[in-house]
C-alpha atoms as a PDB file:
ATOM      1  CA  UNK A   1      37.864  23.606 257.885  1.00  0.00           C
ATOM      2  CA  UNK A   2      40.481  26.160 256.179  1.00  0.00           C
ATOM      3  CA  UNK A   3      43.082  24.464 254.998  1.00  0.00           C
ATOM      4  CA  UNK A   4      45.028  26.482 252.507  1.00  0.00           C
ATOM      5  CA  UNK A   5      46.180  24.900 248.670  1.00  0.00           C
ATOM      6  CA  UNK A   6      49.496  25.260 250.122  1.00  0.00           C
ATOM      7  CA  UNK A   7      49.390  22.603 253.002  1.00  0.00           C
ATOM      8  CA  UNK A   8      46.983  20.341 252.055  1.00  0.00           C
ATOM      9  CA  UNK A   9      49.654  17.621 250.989  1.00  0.00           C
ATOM     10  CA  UNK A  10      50.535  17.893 254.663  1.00  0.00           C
ATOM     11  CA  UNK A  11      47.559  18.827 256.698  1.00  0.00           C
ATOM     12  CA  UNK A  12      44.771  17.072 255.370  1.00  0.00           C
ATOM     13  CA  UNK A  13      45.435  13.106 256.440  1.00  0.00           C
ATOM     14  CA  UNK A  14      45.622  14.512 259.760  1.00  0.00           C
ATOM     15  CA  UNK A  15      42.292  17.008 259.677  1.00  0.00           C
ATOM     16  CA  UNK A  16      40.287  14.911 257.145  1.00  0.00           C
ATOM     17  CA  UNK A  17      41.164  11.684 258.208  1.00  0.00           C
ATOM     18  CA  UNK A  18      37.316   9.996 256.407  1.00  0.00           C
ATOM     19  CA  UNK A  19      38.403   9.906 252.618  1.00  0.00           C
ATOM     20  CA  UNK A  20      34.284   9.152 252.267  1.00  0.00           C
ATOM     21  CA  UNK A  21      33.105  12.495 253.657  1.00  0.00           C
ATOM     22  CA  UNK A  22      32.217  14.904 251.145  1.00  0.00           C
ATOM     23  CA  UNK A  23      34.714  17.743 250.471  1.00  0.00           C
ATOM     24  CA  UNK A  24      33.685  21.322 249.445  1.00  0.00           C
ATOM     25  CA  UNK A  25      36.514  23.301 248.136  1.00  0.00           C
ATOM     26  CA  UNK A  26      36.817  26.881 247.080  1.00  0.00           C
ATOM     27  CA  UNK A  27      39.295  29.764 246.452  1.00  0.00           C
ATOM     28  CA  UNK A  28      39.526  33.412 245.663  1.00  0.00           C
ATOM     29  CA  UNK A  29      39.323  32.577 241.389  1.00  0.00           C
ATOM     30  CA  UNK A  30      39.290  28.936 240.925  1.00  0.00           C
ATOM     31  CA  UNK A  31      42.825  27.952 240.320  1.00  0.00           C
ATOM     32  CA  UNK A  32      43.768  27.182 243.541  1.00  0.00           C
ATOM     33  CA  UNK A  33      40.848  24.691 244.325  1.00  0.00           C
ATOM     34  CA  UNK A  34      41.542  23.012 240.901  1.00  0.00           C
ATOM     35  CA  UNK A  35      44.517  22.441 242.000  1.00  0.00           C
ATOM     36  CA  UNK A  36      43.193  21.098 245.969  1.00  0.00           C
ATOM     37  CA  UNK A  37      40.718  19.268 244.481  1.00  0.00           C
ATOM     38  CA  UNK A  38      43.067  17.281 241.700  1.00  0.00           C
ATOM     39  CA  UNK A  39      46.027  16.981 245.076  1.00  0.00           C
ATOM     40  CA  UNK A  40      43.072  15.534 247.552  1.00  0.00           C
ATOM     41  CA  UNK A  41      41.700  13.411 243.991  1.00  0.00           C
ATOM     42  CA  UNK A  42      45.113  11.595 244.149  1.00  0.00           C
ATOM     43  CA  UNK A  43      45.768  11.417 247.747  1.00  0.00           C
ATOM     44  CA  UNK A  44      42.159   8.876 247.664  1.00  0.00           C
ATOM     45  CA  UNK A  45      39.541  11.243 248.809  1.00  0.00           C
ATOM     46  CA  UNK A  46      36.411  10.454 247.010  1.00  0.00           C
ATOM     47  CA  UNK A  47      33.680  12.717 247.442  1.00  0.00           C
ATOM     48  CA  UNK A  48      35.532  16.266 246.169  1.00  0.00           C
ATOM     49  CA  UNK A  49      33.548  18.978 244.843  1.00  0.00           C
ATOM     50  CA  UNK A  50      35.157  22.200 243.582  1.00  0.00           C
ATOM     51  CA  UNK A  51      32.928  25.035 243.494  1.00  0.00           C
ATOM     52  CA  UNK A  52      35.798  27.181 242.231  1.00  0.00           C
ATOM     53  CA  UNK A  53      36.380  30.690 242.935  1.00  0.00           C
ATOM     54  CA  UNK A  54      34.120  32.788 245.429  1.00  0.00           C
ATOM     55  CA  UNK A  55      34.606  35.723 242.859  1.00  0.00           C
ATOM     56  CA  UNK A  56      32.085  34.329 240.673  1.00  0.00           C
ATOM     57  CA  UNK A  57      29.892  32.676 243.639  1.00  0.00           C
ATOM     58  CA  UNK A  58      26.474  33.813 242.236  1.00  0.00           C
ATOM     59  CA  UNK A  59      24.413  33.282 245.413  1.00  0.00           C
ATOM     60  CA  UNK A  60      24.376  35.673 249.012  1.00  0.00           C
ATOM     61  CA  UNK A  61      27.685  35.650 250.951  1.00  0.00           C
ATOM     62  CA  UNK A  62      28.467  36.140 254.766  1.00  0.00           C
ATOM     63  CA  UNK A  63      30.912  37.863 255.648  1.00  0.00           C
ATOM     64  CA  UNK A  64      32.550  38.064 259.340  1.00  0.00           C
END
């Protein structure tokens, strides 16, 4: 799922409704998906993982 920094106070009870499932979350830098990661942190979502921004991704990426 894409949900952007900006909507996930509104978005995400609805589109991640398992606060158990494990939650992947990335950005252009970093900064943004800090700040995802800390907003889904206190909203009771347990299994967040920020892999920061895809700028420094050091592995292959796909691209459309």
């Amino acid at each position: 799922l894409n949900i952007p920094d900006s909507e996930i106070l509104d978005k995400a009870k609805k589109m991640l409704p398992d606060k158990d499932k494990k939650l992947l979350v990335y950005c252009r830098s970093g900064l943004r998906s800090k700040e995802a990661c800390k907003a889904l942190t206190e909203m009771g979502y347990r299994n967040v993982y920020d892999f920061g921004g895809i700028l420094s991704w050091p592995f292959e990426i796909e691209t459309r």
